[in-house]
C-alpha atoms as a PDB file:
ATOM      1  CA  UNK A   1     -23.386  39.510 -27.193  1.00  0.00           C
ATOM      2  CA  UNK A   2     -27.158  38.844 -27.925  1.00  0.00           C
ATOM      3  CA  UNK A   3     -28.497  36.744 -30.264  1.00  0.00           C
ATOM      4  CA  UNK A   4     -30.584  39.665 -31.803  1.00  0.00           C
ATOM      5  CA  UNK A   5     -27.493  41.809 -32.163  1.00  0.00           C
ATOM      6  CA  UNK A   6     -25.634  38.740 -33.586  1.00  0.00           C
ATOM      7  CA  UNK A   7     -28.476  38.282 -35.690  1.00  0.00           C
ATOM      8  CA  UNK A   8     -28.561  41.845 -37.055  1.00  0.00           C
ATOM      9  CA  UNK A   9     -24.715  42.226 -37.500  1.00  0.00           C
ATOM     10  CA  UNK A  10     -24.651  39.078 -39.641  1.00  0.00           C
ATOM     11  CA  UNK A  11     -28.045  40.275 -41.922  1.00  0.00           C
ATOM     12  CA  UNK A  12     -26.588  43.624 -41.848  1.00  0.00           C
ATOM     13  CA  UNK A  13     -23.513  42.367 -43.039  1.00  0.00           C
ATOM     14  CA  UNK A  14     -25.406  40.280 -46.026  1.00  0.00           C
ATOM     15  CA  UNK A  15     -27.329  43.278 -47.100  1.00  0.00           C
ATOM     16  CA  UNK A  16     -24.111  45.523 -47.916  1.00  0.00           C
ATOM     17  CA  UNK A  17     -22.763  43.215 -49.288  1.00  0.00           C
ATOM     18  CA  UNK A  18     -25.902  42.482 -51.870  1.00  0.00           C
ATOM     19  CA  UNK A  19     -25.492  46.312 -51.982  1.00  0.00           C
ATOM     20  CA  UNK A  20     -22.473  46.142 -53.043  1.00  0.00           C
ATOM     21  CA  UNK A  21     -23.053  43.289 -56.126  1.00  0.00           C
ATOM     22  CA  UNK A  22     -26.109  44.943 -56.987  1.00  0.00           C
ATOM     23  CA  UNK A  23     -24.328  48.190 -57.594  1.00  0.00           C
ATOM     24  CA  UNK A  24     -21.557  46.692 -59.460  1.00  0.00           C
ATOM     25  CA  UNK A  25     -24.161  44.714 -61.737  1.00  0.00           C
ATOM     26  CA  UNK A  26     -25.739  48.573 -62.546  1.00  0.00           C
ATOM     27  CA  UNK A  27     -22.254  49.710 -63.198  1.00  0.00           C
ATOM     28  CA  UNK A  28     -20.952  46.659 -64.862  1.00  0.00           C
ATOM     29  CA  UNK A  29     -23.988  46.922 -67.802  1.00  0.00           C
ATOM     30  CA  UNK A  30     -24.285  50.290 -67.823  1.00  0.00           C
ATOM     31  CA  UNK A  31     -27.466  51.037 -67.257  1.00  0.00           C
ATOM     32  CA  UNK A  32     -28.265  54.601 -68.393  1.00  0.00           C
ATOM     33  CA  UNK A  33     -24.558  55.454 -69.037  1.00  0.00           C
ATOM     34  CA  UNK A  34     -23.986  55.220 -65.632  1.00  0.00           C
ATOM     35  CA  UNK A  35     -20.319  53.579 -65.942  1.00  0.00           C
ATOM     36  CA  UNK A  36     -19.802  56.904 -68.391  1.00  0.00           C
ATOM     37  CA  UNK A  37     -21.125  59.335 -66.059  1.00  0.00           C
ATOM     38  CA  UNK A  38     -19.014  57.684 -63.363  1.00  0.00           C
ATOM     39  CA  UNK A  39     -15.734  57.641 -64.869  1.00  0.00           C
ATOM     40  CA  UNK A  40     -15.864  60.854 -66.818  1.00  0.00           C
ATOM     41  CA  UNK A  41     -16.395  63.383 -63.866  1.00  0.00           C
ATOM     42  CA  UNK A  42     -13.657  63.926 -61.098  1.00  0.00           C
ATOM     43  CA  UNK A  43     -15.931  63.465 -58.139  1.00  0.00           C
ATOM     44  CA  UNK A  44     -17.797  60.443 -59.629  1.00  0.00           C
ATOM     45  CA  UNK A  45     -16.711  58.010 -56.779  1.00  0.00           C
ATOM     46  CA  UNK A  46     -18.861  60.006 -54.392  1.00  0.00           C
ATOM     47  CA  UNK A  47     -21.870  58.848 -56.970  1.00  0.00           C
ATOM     48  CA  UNK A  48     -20.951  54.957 -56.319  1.00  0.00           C
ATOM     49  CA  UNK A  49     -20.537  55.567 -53.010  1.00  0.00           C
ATOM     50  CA  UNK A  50     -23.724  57.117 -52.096  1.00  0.00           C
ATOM     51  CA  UNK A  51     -25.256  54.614 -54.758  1.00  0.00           C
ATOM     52  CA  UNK A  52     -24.044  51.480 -52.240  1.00  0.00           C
ATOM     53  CA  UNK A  53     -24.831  53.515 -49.354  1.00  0.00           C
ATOM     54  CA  UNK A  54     -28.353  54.359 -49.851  1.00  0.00           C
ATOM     55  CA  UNK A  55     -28.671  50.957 -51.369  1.00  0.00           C
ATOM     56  CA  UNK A  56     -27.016  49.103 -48.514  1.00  0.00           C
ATOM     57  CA  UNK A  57     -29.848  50.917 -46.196  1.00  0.00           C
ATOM     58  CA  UNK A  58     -32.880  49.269 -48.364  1.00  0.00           C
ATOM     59  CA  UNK A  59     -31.113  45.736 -48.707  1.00  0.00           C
ATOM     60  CA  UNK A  60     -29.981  45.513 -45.125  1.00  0.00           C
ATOM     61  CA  UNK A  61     -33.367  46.418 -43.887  1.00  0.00           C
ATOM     62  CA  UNK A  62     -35.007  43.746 -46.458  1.00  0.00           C
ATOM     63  CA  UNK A  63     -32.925  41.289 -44.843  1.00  0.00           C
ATOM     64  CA  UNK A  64     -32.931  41.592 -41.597  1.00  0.00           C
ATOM     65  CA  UNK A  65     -36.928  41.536 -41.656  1.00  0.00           C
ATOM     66  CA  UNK A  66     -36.445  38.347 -43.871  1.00  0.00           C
ATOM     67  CA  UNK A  67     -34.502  37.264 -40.954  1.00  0.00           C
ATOM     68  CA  UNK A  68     -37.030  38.541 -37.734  1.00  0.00           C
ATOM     69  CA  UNK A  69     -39.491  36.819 -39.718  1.00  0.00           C
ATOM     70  CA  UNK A  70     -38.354  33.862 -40.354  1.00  0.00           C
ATOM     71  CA  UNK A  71     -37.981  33.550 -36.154  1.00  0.00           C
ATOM     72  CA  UNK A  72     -41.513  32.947 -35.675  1.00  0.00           C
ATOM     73  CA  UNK A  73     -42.536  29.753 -34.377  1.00  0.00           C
ATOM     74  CA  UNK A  74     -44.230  27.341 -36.594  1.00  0.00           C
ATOM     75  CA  UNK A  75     -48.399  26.675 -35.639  1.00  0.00           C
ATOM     76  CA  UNK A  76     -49.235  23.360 -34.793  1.00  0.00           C
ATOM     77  CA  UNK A  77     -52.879  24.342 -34.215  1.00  0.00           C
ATOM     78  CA  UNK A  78     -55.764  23.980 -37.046  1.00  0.00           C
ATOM     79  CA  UNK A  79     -55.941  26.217 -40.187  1.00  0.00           C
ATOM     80  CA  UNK A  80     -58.368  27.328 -42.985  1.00  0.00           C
ATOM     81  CA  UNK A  81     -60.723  28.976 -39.908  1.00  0.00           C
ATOM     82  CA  UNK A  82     -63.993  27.300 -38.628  1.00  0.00           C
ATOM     83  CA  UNK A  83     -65.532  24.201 -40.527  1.00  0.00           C
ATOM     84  CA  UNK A  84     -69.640  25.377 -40.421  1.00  0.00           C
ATOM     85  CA  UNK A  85     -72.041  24.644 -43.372  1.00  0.00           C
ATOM     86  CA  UNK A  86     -72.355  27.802 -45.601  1.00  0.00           C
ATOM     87  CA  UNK A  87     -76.340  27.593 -46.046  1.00  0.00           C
ATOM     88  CA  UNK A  88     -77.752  28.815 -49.571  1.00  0.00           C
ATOM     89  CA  UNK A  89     -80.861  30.597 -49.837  1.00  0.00           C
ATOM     90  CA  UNK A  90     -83.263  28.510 -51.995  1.00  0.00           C
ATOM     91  CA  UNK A  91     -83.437  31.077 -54.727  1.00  0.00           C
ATOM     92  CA  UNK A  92     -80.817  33.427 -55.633  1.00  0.00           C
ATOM     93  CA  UNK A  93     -83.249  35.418 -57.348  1.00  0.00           C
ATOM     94  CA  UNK A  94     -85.871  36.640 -54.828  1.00  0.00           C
ATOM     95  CA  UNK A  95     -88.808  39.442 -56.066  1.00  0.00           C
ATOM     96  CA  UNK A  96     -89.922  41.336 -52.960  1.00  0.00           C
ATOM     97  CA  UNK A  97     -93.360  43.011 -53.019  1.00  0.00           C
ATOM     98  CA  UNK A  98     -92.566  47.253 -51.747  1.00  0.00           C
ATOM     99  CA  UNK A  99     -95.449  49.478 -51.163  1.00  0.00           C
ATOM    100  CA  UNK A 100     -95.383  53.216 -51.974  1.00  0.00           C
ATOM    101  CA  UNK A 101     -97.211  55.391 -49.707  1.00  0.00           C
ATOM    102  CA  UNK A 102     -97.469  59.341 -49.541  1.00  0.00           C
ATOM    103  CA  UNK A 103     -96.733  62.357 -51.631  1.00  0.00           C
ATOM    104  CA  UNK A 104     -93.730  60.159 -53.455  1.00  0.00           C
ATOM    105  CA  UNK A 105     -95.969  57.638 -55.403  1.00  0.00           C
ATOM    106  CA  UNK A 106     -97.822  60.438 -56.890  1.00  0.00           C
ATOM    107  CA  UNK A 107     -94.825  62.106 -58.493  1.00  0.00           C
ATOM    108  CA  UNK A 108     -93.494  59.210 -59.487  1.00  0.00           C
ATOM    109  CA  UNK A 109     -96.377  58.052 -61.602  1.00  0.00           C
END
């Protein structure tokens, strides 16, 4: 088998399984009566189990890009982009003369 399909079966794997403990925390404290609303209806296992399903998706996907991304090969090269001088202009604070010519300076004034 590959390593990329090894890799995604295993990450796959991990994120059902955080699924899975991240439902049962959300069951376990109750959070919005869920536990209630879970154990008092007769078709309430069908909520947990689309709960960890659609969960299981999300976390799976997290993890597996976790995982592609963590692949990449580290860069020996040089960082923090070119070394040149920044030059500053020698006032920040520069009054430039504008002449007003035409049928605008007359309406203006």
């Amino acid at each position: 088998m590959p390593k990329l399909v090894k890799l995604y079966i295993k990450n796959v794997l991990i994120g059902f399984a955080l699924a899975a403990a991240f439902v049962g925390l959300i069951l376990w404290l109750n959070v919005a009566g869920l536990w209630h609303l879970v154990t008092a209806v007769s078709g309430g296992w069908i909520a947990v189990l689309m709960l960890w399903v659609f969960n299981a998706i999300v976390f799976a996907g997290v993890q597996f890009a976790f995982a592609v991304m963590r692949l990449a090969d580290d860069d020996d090269g040089p960082r923090g982009g070119n070394r040149a001088r920044v030059t500053k202009p020698a006032s920040p604070m520069v009054a430039v003369p504008v002449s007003v010519s035409g049928r605008d300076a007359h309406r203006r004034s």
